[in-house]
N, C-alpha and C. Protein backbone atom coordinates (compact mmCIF):
# COMPACT_ATOMS: atom_id res chain seq x y z
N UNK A 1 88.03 82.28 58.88
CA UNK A 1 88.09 81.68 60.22
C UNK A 1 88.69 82.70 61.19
N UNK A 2 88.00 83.13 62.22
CA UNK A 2 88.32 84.12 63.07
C UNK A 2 89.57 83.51 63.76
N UNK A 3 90.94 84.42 64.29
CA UNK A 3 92.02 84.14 65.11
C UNK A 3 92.07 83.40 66.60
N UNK A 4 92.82 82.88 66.53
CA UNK A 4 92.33 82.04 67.93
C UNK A 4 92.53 83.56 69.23
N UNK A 5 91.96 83.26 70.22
CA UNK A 5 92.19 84.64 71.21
C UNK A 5 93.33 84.26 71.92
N UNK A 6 93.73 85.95 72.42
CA UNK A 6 95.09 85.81 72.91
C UNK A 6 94.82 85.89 74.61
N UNK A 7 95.47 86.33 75.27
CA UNK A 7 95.36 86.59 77.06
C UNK A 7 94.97 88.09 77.12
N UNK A 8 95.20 88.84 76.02
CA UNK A 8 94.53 90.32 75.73
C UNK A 8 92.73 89.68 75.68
N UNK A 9 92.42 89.29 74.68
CA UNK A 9 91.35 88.97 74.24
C UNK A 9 90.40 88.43 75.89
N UNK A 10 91.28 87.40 76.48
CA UNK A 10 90.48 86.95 77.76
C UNK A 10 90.32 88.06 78.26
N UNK A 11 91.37 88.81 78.71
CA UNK A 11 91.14 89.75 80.15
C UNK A 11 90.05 91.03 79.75
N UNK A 12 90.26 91.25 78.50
CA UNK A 12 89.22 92.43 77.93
C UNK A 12 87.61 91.36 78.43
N UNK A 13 87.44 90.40 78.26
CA UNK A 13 86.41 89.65 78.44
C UNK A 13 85.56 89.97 79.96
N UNK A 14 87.27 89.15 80.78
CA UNK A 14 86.77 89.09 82.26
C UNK A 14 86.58 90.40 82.73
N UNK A 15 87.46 91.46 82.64
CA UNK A 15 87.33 92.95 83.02
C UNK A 15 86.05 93.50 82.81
N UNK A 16 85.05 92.99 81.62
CA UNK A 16 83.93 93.58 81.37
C UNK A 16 83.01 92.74 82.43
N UNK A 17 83.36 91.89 82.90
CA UNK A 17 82.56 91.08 83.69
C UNK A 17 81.57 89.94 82.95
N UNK A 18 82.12 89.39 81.50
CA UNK A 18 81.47 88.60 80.75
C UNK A 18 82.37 87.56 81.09
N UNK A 19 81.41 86.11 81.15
CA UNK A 19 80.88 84.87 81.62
C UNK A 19 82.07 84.03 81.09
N UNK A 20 82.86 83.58 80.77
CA UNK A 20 83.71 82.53 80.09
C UNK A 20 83.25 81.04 80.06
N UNK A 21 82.58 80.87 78.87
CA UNK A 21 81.95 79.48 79.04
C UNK A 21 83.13 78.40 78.79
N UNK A 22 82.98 77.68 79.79
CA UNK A 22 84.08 76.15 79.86
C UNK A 22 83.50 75.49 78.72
N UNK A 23 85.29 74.96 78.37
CA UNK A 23 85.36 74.46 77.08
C UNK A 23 85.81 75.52 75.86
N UNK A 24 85.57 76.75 76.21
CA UNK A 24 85.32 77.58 74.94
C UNK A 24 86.92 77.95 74.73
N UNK A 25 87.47 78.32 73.70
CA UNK A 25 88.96 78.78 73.17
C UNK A 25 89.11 79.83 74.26
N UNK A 26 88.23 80.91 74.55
CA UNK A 26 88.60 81.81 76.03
C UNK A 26 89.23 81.19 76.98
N UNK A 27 88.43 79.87 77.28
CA UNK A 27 88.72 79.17 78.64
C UNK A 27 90.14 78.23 78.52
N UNK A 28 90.67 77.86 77.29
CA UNK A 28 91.72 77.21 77.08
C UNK A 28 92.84 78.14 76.94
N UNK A 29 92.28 79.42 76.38
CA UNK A 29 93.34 80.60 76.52
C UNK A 29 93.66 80.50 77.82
N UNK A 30 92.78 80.71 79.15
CA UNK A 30 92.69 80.74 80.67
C UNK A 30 93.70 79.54 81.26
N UNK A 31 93.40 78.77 81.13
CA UNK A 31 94.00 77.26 80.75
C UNK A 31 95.60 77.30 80.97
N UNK A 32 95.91 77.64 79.66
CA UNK A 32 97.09 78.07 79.11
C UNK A 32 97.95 78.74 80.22
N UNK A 33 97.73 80.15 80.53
CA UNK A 33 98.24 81.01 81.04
C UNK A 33 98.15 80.60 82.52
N UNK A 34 97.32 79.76 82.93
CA UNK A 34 97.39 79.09 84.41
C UNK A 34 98.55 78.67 84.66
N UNK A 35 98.82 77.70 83.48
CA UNK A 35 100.20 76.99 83.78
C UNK A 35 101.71 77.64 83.85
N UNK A 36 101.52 79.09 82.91
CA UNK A 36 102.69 79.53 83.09
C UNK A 36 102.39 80.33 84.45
N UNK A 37 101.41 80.73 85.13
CA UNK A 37 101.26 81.35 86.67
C UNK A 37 101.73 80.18 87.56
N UNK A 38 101.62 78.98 87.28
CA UNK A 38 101.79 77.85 88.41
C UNK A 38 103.66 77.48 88.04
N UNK A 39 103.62 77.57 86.82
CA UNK A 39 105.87 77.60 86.91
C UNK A 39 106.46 78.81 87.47
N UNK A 40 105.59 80.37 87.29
CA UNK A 40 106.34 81.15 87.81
C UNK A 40 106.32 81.33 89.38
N UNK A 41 105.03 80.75 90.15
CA UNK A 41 105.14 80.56 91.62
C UNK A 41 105.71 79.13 92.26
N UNK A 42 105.97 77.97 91.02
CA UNK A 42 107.08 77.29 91.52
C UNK A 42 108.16 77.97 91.68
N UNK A 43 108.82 78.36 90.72
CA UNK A 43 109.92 78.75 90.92
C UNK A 43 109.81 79.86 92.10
N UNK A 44 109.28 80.70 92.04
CA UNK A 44 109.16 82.07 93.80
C UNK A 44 109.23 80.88 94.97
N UNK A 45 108.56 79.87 94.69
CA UNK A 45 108.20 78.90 96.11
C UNK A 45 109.20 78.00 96.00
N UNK A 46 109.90 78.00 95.37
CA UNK A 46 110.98 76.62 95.13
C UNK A 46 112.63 76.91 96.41
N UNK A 47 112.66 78.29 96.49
CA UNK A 47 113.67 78.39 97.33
C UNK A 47 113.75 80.06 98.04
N UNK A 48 114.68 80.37 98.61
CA UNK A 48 115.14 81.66 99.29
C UNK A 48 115.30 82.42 98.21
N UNK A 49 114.56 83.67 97.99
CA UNK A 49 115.32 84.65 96.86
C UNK A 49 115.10 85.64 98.02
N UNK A 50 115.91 87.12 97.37
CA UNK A 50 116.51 88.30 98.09
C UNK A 50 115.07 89.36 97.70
N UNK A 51 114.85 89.73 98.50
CA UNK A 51 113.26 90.40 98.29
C UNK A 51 113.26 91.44 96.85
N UNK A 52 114.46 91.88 96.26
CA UNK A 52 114.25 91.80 94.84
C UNK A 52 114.13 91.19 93.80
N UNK A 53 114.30 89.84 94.05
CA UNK A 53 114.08 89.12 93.52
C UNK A 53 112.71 88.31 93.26
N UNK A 54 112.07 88.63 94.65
CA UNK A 54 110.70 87.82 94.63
C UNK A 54 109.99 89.28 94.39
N UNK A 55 110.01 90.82 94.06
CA UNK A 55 109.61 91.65 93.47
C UNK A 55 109.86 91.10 92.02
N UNK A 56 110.83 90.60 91.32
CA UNK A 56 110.72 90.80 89.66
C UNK A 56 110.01 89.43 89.41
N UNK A 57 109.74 88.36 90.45
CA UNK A 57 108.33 87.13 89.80
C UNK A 57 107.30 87.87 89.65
N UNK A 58 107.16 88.57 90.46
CA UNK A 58 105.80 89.38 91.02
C UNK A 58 105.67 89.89 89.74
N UNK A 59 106.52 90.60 88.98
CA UNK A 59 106.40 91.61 88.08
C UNK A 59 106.24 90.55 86.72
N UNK A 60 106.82 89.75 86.64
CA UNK A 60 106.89 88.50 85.71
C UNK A 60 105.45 87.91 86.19
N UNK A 61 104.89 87.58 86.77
CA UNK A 61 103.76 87.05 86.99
C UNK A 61 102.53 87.83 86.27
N UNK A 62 102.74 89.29 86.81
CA UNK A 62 101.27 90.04 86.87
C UNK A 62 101.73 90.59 85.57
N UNK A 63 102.71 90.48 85.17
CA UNK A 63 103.11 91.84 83.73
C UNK A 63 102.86 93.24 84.23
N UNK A 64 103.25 93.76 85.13
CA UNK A 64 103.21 95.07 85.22
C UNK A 64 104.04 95.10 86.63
N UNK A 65 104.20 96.84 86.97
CA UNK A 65 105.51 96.90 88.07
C UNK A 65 105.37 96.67 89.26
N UNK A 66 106.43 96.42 89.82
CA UNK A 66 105.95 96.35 91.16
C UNK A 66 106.98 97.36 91.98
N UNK A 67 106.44 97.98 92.96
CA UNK A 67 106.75 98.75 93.50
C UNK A 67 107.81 98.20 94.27
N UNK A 68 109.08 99.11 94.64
CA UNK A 68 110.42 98.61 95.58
C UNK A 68 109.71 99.05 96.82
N UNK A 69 108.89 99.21 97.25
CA UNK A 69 108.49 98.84 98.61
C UNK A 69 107.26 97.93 99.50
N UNK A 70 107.10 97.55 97.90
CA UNK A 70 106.38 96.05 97.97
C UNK A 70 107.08 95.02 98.80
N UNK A 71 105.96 94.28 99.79
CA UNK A 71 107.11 92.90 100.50
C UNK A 71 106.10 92.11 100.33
N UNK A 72 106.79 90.71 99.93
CA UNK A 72 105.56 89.88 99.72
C UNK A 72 106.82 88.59 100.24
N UNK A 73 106.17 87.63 101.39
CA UNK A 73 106.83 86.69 101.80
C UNK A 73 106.46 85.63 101.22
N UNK A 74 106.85 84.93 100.76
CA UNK A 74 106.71 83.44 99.70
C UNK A 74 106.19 82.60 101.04
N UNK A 75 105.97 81.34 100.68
CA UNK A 75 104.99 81.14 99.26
C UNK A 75 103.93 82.15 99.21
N UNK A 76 103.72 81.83 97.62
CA UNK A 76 102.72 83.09 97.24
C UNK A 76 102.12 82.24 96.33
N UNK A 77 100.85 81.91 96.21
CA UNK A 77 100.35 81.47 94.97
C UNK A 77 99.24 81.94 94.23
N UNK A 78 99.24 82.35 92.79
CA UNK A 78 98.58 82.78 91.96
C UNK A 78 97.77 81.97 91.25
N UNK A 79 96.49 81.42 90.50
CA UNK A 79 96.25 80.82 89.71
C UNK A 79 96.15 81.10 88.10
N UNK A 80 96.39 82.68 87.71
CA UNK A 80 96.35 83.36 86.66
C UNK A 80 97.34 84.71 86.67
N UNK A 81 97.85 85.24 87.61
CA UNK A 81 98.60 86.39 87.74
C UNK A 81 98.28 87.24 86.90
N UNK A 82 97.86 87.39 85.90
CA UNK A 82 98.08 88.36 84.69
C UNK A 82 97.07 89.44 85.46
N UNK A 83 95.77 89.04 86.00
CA UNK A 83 94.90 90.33 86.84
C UNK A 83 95.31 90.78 88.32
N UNK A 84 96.56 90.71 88.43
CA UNK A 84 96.62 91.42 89.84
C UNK A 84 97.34 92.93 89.64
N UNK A 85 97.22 93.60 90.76
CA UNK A 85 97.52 94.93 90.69
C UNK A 85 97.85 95.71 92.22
N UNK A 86 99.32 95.52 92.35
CA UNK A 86 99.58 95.54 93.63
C UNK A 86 100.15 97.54 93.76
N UNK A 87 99.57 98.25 94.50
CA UNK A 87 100.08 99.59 94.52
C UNK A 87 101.02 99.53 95.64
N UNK A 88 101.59 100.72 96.23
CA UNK A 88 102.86 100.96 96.56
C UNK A 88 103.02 100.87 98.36
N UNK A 89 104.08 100.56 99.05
CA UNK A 89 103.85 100.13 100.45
C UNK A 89 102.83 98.69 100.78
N UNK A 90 102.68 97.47 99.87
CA UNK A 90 102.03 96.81 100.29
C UNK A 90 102.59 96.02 101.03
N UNK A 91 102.15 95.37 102.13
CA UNK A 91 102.91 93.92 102.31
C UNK A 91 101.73 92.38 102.42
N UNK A 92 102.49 91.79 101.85
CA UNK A 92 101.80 90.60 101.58
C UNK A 92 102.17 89.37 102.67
N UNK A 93 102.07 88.88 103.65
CA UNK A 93 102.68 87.54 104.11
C UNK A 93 102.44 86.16 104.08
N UNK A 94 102.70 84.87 104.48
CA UNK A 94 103.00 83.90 103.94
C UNK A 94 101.89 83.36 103.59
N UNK A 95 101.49 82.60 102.46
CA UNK A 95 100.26 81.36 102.37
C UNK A 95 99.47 81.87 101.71
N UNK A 96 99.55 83.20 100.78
CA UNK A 96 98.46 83.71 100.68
C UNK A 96 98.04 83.04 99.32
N UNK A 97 96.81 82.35 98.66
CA UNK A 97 96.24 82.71 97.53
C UNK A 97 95.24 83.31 96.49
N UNK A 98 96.02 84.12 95.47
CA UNK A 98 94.93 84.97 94.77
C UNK A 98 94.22 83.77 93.47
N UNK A 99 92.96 83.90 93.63
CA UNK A 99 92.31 83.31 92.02
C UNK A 99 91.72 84.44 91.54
N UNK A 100 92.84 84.90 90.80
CA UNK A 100 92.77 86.51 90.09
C UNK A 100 92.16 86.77 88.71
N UNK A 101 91.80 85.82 88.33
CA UNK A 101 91.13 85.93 86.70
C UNK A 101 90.26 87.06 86.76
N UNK A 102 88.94 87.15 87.63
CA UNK A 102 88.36 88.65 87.68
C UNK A 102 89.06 89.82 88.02
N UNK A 103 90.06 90.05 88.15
CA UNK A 103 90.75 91.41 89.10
C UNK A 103 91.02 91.51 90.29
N UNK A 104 91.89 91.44 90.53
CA UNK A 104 92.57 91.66 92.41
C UNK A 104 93.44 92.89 92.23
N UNK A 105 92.47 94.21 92.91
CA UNK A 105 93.49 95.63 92.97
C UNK A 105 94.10 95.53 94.36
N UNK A 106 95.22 95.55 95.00
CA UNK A 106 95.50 96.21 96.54
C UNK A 106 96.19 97.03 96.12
N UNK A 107 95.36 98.24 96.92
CA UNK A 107 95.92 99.84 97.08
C UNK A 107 97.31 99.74 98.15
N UNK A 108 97.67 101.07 97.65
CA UNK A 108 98.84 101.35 98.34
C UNK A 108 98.65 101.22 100.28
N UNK A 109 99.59 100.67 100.66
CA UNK A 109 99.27 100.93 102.53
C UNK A 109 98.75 99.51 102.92
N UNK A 110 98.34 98.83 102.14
CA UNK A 110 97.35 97.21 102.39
C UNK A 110 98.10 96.81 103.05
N UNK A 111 97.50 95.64 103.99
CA UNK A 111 98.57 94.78 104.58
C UNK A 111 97.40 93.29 104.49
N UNK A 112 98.31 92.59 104.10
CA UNK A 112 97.67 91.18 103.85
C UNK A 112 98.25 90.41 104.75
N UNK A 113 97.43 89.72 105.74
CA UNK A 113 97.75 88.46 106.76
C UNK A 113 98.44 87.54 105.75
N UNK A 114 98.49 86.48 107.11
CA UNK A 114 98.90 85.05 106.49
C UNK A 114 97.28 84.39 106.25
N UNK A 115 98.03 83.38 105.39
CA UNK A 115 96.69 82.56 104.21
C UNK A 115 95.56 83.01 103.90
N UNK A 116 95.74 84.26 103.73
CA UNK A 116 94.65 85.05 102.77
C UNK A 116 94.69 84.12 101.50
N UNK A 117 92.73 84.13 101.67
CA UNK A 117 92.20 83.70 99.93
C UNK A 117 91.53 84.85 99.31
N UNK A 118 91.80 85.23 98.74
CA UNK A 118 91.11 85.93 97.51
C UNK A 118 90.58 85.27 96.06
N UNK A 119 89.22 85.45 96.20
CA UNK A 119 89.13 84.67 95.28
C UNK A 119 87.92 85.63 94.11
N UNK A 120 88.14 85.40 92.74
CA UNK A 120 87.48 86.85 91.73
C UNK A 120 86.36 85.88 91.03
N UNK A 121 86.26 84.69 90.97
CA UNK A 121 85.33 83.83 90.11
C UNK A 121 84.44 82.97 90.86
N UNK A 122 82.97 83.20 90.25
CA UNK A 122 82.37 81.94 91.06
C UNK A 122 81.78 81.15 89.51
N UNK A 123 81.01 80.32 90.01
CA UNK A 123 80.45 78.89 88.67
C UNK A 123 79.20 79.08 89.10
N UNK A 124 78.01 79.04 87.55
CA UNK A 124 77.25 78.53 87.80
C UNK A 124 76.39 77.71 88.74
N UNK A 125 75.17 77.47 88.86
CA UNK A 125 74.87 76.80 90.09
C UNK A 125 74.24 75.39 88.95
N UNK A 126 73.93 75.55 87.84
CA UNK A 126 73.66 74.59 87.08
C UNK A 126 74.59 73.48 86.70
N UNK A 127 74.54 72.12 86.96
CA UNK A 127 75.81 71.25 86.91
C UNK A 127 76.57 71.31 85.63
N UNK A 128 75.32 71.79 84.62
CA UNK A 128 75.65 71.53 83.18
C UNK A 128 76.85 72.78 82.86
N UNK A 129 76.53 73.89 83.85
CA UNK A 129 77.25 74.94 83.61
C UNK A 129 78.17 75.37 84.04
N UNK A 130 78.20 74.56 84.92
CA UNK A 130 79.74 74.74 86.47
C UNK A 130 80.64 74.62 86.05
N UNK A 131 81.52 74.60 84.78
CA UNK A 131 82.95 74.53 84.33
C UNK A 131 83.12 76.45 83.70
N UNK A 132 81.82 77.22 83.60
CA UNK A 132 81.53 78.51 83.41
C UNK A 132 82.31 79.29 84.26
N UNK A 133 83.13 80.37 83.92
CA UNK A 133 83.24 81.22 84.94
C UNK A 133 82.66 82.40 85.31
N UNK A 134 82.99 82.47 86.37
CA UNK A 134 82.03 84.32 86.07
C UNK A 134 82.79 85.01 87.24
N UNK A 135 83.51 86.11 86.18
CA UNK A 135 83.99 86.67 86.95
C UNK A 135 83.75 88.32 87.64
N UNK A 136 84.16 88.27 89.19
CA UNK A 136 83.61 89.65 89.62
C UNK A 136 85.04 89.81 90.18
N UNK A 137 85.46 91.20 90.02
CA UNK A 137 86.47 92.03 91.00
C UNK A 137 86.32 92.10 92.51
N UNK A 138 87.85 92.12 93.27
CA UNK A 138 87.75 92.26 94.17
C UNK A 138 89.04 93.74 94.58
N UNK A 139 88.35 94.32 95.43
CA UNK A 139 89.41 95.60 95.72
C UNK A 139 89.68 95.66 96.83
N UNK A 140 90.67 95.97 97.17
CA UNK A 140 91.39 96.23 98.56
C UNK A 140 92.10 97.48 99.36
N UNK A 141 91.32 98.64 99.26
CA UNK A 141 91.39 99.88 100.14
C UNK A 141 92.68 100.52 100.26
N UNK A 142 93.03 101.31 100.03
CA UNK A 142 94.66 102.28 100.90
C UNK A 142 93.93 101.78 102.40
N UNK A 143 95.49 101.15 102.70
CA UNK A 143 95.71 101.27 103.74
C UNK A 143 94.98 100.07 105.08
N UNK A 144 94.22 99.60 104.11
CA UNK A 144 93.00 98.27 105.17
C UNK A 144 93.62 97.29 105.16
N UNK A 145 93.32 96.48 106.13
CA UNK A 145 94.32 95.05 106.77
C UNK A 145 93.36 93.92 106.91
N UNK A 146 94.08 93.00 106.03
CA UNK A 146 93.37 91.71 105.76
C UNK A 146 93.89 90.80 107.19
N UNK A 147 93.00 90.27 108.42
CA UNK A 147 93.98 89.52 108.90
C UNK A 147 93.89 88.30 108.27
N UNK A 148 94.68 87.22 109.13
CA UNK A 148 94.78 85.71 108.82
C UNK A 148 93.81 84.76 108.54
N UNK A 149 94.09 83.92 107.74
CA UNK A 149 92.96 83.21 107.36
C UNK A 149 92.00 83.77 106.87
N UNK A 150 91.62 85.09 106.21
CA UNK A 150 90.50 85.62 106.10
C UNK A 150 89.89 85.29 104.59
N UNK A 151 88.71 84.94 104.22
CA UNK A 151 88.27 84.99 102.80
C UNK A 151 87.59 85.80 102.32
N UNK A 152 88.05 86.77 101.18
CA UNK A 152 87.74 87.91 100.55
C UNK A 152 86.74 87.05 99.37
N UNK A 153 85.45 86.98 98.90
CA UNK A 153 84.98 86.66 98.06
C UNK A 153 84.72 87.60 96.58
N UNK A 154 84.23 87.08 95.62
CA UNK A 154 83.67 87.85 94.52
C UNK A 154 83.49 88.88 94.49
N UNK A 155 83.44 89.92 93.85
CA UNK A 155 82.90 90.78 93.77
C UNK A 155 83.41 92.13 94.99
N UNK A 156 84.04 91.49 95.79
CA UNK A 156 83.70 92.70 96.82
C UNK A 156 84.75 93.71 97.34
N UNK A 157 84.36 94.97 97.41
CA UNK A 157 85.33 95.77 97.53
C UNK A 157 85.72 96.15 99.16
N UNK A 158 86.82 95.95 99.71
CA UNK A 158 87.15 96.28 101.10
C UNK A 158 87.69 97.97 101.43
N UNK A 159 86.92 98.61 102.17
CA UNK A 159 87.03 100.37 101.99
C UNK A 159 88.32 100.48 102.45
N UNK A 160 88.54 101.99 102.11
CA UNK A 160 89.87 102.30 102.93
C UNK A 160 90.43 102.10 104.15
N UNK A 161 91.07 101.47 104.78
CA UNK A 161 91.53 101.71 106.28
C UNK A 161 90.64 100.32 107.29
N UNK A 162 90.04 100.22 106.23
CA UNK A 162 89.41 98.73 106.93
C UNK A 162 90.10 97.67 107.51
N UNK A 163 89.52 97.47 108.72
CA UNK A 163 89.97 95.92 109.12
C UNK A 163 89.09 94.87 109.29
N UNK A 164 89.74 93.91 108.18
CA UNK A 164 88.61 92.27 108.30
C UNK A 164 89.63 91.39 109.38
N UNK A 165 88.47 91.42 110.32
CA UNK A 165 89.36 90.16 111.29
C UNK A 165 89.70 88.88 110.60
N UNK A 166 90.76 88.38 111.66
CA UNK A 166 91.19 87.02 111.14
C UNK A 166 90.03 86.16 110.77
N UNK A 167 90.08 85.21 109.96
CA UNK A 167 89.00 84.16 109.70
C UNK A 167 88.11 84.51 109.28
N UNK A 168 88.05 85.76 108.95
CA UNK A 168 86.53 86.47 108.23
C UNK A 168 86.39 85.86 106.81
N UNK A 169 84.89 86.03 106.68
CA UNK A 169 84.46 85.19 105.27
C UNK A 169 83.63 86.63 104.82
N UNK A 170 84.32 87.31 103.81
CA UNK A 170 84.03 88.74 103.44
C UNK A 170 83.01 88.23 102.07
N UNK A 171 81.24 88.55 102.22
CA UNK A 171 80.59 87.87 101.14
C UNK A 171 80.07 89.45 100.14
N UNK A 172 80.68 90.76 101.21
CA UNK A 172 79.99 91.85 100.63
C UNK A 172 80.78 92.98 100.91
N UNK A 173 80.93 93.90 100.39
CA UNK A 173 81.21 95.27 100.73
C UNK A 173 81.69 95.65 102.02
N UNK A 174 82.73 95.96 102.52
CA UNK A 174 82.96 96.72 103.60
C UNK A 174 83.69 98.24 103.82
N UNK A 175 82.60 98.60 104.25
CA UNK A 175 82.81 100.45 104.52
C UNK A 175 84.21 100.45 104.93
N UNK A 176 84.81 101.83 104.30
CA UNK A 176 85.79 102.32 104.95
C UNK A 176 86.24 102.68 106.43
N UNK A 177 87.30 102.74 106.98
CA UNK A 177 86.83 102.71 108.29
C UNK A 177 86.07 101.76 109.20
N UNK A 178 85.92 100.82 108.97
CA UNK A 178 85.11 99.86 110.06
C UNK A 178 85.90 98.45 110.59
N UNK A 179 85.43 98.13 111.31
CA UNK A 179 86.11 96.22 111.47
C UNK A 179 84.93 95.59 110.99
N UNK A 180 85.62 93.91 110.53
CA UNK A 180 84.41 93.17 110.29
C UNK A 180 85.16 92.33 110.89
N UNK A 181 83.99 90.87 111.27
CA UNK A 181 84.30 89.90 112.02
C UNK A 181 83.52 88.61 111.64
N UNK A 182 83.78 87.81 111.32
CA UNK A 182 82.85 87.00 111.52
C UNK A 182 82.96 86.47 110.03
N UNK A 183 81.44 85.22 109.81
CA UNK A 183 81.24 84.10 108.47
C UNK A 183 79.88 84.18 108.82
N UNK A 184 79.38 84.95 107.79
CA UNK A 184 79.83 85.93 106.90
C UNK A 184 79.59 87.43 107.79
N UNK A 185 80.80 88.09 107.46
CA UNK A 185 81.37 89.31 108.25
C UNK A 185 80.24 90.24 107.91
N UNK A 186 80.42 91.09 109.35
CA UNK A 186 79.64 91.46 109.69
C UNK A 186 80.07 93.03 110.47
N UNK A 187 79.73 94.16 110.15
CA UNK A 187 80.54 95.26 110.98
C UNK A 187 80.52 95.07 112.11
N UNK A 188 81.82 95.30 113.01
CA UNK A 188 81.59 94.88 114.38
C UNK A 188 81.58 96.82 115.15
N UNK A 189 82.55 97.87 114.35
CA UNK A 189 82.77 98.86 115.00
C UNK A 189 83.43 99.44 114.50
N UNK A 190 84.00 101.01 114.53
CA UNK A 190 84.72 101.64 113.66
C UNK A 190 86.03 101.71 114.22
N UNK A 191 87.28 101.90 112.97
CA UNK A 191 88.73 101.82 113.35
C UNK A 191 88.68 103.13 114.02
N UNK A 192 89.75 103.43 115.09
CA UNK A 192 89.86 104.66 115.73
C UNK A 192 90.84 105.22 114.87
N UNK A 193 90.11 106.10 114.89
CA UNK A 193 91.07 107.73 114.60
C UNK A 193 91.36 107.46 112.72
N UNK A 194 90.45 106.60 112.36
CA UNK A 194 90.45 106.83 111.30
C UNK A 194 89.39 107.90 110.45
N UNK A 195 90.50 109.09 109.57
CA UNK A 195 90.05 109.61 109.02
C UNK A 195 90.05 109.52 106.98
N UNK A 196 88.84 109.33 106.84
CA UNK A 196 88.91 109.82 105.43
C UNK A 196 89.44 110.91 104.13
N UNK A 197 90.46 110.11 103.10
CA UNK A 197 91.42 111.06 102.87
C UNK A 197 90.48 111.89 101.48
N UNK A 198 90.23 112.94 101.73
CA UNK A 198 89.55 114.15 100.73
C UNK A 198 90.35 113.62 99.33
C-alpha cells in the first residue's frame, strides 16, 4: 500500500502544473494544510504585533525567510501559504489575499496595494470536475506596483517595473515597463524613465 502524501508530495505536484483531482489524498493533503494557513493568519489578524513579529508568521506560514525589510500590514490572508515567495524590499498593505497553491513569487522592490487578490488556481468548467484544481503560477516583477483592488489571475506573470492600475483584472501577461488599466487590463502606456536592468 503506497504512503499517504505529504505537503512535499502536493507542491512537487502543483509546481509541475499537474491537475489535483478533488477528493483525491493530494487534495485532502491541500485540505489539511489550509487549515493550519487559516490558524496562522488568525493569529497575524487577531491583534497588533511589532513588524517583526508579523515577519516570523510570514516565515511560519510560507516555511521559508523572510526578508527584514519586508513590510506587510495585517490583515493578510493566505489560503495555503506553503507556495509563496516574498524577495527583499517588498511591501505588502492591508486586505490583501493570496490563493497560493500554484505559486505566488514577488520579486524584490514590489509594492502591493490594498485588497490585492492573487489568485494561482482555476476549476474545471465541467460540474462533475469543478472540485479539480489546476494550478498555474503567478509572478510579480522587481520592482512593479500592484495598485488597489487589483486582480492578478492564473497563470500570469507581471514584468519588471510594471504598473497595474487600481481595480485591474490582470487575465494575461504584462510587459515590463508598461501600465495596465482596466477588466480585463489592457496596456494603457509606458512607465517613464523606466529602464531595463541587463
Amino acid at each position: 500500500m503506497p504512503a499517504e502524501p505529504t505537503v512535499e508530495d502536493l507542491l512537487a505536484e502543483l509546481n509541475a502544473g499537474h491537475t489535483v483531482p478533488g477528493g483525491s489524498p493530494l487534495h485532502r493533503v491541500m485540505h489539511e494544510a489550509a487549515q493550519e494557513a487559516l490558524r496562522i493568519t488568525a493569529e497575524l489578524n487577531g491583534g497588533y504585533h511589532e513588524e517583526s513579529e508579523v515577519r516570523a508568521f510570514l516565515a511560519q506560514l510560507t516555511r521559508s525567510r523572510i526578508d527584514e525589510a519586508v513590510t506587510v500590514f495585517p490583515p493578510f490572508h493566505a489560503d495555503f501559504g506553503r507556495n509563496i515567495r516574498i524577495g527583499r524590499n517588498v511591501f505588502i498593505n492591508m486586505g490583501c489575499k493570496f490563493q497560493d497553491q500554484g505559486g505566488i513569487t514577488i520579486s524584490d522592490g514590489a509594492l502591493i496595494g490594498h485588497n490585492v487578490v492573487i489568485a494561482t488556481v482555476n476549476h474545471p468548467l465541467e460540474p462533475s470536475r469543478r472540485g479539480d484544481i489546476v494550478p498555474a503560477p503567478v509572478r510579480i516583477g522587481r520592482g512593479a506596483w500592484i495598485g488597489s483592488n487589483a486582480t492578478i489571475l492564473p497563470g500570469v506573470t507581471v514584468g519588471d517595473g510594471a504598473v497595474v492600475a487600481a481595480a485591474s483584472v490582470v487575465t494575461r501577461d504584462v510587459p515590463a515597463g508598461t501600465v495596465v488599466v482596466g477588466s480585463p487590463a489592457r496596456v494603457l502606456r509606458s512607465v517613464p524613465g523606466f529602464a531595463a536592468e541587463e
